[in-house]
PDB file of N, CA and C in Angstrom:
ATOM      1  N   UNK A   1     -22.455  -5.281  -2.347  1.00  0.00           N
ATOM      2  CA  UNK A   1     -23.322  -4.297  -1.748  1.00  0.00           C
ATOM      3  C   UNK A   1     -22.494  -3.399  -0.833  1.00  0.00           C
ATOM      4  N   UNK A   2     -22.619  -2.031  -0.667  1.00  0.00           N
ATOM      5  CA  UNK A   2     -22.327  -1.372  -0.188  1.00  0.00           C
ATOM      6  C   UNK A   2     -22.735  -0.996   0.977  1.00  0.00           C
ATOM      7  N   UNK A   3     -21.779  -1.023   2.203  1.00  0.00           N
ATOM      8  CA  UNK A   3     -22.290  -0.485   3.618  1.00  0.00           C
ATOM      9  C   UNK A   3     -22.450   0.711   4.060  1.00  0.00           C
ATOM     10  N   UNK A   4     -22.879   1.580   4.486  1.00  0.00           N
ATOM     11  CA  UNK A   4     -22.417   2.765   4.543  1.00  0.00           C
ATOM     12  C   UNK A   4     -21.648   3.359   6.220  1.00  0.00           C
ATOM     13  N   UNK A   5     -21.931   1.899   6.820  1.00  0.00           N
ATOM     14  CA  UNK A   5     -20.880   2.342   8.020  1.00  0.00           C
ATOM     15  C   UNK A   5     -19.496   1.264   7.979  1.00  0.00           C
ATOM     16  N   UNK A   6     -19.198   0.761   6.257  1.00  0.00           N
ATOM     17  CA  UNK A   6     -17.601   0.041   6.678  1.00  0.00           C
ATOM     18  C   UNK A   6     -16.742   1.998   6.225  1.00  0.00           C
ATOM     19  N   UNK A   7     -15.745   1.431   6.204  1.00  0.00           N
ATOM     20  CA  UNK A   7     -14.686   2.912   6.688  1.00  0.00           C
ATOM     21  C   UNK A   7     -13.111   1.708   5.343  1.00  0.00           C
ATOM     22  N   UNK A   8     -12.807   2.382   5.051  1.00  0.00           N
ATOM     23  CA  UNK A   8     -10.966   1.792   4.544  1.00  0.00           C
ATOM     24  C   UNK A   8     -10.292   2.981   4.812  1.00  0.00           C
ATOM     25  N   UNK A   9      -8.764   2.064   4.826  1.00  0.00           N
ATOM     26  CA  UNK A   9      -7.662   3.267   4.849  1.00  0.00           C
ATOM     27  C   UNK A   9      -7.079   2.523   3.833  1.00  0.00           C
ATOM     28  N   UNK A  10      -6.873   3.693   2.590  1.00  0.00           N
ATOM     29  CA  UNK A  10      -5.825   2.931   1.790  1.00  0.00           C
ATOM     30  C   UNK A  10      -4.408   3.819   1.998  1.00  0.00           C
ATOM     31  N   UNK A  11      -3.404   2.912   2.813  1.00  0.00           N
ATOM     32  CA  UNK A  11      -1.960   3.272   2.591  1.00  0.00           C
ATOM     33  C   UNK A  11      -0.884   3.292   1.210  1.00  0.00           C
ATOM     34  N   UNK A  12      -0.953   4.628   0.504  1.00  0.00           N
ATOM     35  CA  UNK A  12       0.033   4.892  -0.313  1.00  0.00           C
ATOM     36  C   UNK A  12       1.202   5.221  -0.345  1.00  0.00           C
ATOM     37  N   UNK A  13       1.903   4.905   0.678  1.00  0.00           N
ATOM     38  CA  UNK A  13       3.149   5.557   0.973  1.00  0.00           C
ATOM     39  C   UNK A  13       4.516   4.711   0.887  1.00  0.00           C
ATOM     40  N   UNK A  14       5.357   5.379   0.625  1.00  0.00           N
ATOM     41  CA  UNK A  14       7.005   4.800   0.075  1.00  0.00           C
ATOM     42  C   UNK A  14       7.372   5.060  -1.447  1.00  0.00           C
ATOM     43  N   UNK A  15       8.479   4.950  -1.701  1.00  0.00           N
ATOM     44  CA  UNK A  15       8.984   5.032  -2.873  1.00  0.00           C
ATOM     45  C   UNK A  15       8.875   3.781  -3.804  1.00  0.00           C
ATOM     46  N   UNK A  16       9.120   2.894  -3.227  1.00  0.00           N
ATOM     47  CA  UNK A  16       9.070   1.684  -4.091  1.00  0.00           C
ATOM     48  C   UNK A  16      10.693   1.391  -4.436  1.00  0.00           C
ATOM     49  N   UNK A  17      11.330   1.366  -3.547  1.00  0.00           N
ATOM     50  CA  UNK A  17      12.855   1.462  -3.959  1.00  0.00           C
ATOM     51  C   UNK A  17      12.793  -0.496  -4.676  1.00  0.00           C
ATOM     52  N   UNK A  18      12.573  -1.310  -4.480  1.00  0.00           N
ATOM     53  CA  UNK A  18      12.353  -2.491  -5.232  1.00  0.00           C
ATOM     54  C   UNK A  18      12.388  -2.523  -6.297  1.00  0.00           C
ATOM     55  N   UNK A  19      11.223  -1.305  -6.679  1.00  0.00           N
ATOM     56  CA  UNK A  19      10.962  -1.056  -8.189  1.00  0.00           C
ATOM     57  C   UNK A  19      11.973  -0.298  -8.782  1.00  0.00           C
ATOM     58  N   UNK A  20      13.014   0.043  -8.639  1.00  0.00           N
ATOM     59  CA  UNK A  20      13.597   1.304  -9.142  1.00  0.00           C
ATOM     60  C   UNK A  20      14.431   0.132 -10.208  1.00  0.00           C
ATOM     61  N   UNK A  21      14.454   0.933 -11.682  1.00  0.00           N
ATOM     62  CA  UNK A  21      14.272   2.252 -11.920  1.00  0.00           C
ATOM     63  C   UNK A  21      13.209   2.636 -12.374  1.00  0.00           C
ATOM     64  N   UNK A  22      11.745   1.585 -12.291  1.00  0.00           N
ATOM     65  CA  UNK A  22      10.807   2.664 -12.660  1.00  0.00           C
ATOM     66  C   UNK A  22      10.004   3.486 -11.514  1.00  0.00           C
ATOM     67  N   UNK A  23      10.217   2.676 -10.279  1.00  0.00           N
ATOM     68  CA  UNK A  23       9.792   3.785  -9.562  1.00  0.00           C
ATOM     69  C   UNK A  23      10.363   4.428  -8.507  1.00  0.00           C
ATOM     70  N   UNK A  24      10.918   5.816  -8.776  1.00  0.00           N
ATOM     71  CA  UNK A  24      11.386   6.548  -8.356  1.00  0.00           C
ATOM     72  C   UNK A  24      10.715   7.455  -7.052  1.00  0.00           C
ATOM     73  N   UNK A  25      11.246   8.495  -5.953  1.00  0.00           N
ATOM     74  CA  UNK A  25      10.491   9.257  -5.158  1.00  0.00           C
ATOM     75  C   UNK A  25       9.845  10.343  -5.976  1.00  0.00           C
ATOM     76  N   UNK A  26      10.082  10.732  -7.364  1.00  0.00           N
ATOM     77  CA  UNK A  26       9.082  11.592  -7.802  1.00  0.00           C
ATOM     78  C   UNK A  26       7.780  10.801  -8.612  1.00  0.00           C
ATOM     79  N   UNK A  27       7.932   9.984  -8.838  1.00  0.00           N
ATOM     80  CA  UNK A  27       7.155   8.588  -9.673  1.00  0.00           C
ATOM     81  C   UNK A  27       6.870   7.401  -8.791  1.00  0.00           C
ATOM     82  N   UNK A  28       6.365   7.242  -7.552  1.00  0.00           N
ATOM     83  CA  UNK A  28       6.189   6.084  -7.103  1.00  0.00           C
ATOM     84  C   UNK A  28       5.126   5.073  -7.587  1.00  0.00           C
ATOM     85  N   UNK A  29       5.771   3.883  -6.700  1.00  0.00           N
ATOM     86  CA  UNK A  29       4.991   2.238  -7.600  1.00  0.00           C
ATOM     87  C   UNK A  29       3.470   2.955  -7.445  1.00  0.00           C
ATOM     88  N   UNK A  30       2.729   3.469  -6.798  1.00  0.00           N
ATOM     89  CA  UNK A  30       1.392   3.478  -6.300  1.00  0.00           C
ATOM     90  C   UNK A  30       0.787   4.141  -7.896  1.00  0.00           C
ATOM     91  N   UNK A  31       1.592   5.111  -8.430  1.00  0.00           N
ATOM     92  CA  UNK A  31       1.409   5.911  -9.459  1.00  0.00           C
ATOM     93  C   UNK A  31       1.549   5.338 -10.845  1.00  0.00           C
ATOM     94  N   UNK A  32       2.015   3.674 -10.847  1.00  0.00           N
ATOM     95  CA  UNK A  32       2.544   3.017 -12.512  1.00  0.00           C
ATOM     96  C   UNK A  32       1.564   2.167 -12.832  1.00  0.00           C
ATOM     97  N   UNK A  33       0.943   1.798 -13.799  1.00  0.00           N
ATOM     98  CA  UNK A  33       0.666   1.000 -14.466  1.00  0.00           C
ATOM     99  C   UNK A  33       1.149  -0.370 -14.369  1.00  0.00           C
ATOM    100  N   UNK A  34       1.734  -1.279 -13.011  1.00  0.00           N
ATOM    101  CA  UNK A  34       2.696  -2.224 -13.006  1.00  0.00           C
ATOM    102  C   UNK A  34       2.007  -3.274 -13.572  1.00  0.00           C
ATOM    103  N   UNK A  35       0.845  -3.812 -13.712  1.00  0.00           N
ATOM    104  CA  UNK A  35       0.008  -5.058 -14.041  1.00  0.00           C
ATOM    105  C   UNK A  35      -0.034  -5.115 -15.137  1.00  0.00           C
ATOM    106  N   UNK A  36       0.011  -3.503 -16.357  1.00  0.00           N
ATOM    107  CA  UNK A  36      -0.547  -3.403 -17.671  1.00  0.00           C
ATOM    108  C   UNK A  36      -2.285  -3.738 -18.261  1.00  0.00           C
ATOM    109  N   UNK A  37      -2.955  -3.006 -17.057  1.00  0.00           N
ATOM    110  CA  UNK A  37      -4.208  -2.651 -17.314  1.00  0.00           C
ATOM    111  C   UNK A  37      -4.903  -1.429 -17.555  1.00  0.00           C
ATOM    112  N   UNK A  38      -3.822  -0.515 -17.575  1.00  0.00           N
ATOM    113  CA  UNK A  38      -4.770   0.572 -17.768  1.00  0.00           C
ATOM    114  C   UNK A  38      -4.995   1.800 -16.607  1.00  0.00           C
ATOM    115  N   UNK A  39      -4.713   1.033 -15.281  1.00  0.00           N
ATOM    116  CA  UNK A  39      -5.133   1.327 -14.681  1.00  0.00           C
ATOM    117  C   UNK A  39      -3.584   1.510 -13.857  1.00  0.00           C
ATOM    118  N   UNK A  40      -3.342   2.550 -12.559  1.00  0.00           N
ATOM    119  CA  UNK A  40      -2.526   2.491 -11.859  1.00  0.00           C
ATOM    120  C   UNK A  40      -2.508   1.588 -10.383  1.00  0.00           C
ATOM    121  N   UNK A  41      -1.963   1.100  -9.470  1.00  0.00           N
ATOM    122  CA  UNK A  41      -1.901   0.127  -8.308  1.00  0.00           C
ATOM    123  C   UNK A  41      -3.172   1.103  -7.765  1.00  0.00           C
ATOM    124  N   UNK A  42      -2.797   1.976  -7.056  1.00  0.00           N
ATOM    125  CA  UNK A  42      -3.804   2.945  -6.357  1.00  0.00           C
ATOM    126  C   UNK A  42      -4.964   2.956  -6.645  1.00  0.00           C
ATOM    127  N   UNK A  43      -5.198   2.804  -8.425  1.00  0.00           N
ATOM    128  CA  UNK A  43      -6.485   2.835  -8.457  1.00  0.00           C
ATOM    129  C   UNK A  43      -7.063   1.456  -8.230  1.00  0.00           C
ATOM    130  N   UNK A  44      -6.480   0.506  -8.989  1.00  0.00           N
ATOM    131  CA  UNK A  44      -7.090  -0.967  -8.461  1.00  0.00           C
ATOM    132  C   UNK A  44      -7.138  -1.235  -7.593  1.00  0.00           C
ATOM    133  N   UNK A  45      -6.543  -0.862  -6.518  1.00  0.00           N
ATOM    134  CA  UNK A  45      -6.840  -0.812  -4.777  1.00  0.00           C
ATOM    135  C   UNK A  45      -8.516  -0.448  -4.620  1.00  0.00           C
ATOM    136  N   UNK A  46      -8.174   1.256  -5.051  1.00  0.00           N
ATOM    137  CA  UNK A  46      -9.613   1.554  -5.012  1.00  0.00           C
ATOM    138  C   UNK A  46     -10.574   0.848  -5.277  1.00  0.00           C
ATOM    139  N   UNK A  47     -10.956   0.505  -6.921  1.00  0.00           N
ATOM    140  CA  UNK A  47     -12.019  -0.196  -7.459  1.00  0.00           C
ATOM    141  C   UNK A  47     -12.044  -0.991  -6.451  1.00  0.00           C
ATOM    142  N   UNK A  48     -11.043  -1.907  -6.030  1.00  0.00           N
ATOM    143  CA  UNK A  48     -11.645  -2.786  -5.360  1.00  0.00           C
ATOM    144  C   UNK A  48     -12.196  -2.714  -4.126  1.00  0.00           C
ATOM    145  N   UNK A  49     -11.625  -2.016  -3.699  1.00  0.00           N
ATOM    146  CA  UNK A  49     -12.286  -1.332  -1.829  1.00  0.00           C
ATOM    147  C   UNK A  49     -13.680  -0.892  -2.135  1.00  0.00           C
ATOM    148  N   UNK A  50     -13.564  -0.293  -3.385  1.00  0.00           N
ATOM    149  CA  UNK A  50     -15.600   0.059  -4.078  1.00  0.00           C
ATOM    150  C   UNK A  50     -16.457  -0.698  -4.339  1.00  0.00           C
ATOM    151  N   UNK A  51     -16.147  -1.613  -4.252  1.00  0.00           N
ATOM    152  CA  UNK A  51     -17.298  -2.793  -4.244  1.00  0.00           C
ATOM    153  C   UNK A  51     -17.974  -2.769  -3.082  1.00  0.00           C
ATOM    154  N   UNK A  52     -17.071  -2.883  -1.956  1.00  0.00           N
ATOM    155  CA  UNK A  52     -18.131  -3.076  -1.082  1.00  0.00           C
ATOM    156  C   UNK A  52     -18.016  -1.540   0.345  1.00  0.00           C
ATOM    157  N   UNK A  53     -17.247  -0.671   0.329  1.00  0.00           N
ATOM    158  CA  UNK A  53     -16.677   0.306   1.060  1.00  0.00           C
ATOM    159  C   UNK A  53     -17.140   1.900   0.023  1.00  0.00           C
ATOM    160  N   UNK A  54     -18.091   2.543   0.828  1.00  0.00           N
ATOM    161  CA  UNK A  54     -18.950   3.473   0.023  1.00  0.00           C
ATOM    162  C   UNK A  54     -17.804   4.749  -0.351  1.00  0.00           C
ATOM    163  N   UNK A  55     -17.213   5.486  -1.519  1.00  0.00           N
ATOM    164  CA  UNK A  55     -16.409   6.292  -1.839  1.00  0.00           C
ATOM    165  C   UNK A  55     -16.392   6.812  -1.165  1.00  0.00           C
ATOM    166  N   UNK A  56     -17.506   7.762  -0.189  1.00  0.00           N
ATOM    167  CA  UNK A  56     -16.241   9.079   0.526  1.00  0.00           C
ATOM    168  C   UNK A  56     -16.237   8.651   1.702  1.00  0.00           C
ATOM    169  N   UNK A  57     -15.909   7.413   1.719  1.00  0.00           N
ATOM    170  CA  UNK A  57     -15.783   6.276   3.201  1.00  0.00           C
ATOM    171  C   UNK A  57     -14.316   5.989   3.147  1.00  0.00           C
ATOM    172  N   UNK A  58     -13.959   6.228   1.787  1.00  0.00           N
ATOM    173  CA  UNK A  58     -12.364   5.778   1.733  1.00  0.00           C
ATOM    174  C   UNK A  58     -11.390   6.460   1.948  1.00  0.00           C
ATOM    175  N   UNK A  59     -10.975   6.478   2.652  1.00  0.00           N
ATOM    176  CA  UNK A  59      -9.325   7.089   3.038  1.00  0.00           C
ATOM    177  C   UNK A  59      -8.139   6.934   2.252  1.00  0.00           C
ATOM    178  N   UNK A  60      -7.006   7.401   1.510  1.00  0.00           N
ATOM    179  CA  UNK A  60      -6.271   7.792   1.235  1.00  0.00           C
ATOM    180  C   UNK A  60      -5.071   8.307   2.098  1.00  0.00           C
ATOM    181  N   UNK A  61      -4.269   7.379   2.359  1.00  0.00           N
ATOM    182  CA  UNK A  61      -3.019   8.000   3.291  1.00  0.00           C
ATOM    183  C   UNK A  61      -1.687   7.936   2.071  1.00  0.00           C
ATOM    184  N   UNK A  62      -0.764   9.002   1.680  1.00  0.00           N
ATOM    185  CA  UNK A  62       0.397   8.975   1.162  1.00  0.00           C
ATOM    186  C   UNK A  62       0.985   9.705   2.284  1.00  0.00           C
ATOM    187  N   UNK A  63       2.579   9.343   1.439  1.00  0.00           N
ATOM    188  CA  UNK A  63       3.753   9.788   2.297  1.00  0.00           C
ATOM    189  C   UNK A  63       4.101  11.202   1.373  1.00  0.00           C
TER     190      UNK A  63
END
């Protein structure tokens, strides 16, 4: 269920130098497919913060 006074910050920021060479500063980890679902890290963050954290409640911080 959804609240409409919870709030998230999702932090996207860094290169992912760990990951290199697939993720690079023009390609970062937040942006790959690393699990092989379909889906990118960032977004499965999301979905999951959407379960219970109402969409334009969510924050988005990149570097």
């Amino acid at each position: 269920m959804k609240n409409k006074n919870y709030y998230a910050v999702l932090m996207a920021g860094g290169v992912g130098s760990r990951f290199w060479p697939i993720s690079t500063s023009e390609n970062p980890k937040q942006f790959h497919d690393m699990l092989g679902t379909g889906q990118t890290l960032i977004q499965k963050t999301f979905q999951r913060l959407n379960t219970f954290v109402p969409t334009e409640n969510i924050l988005i911080l990149t570097n």
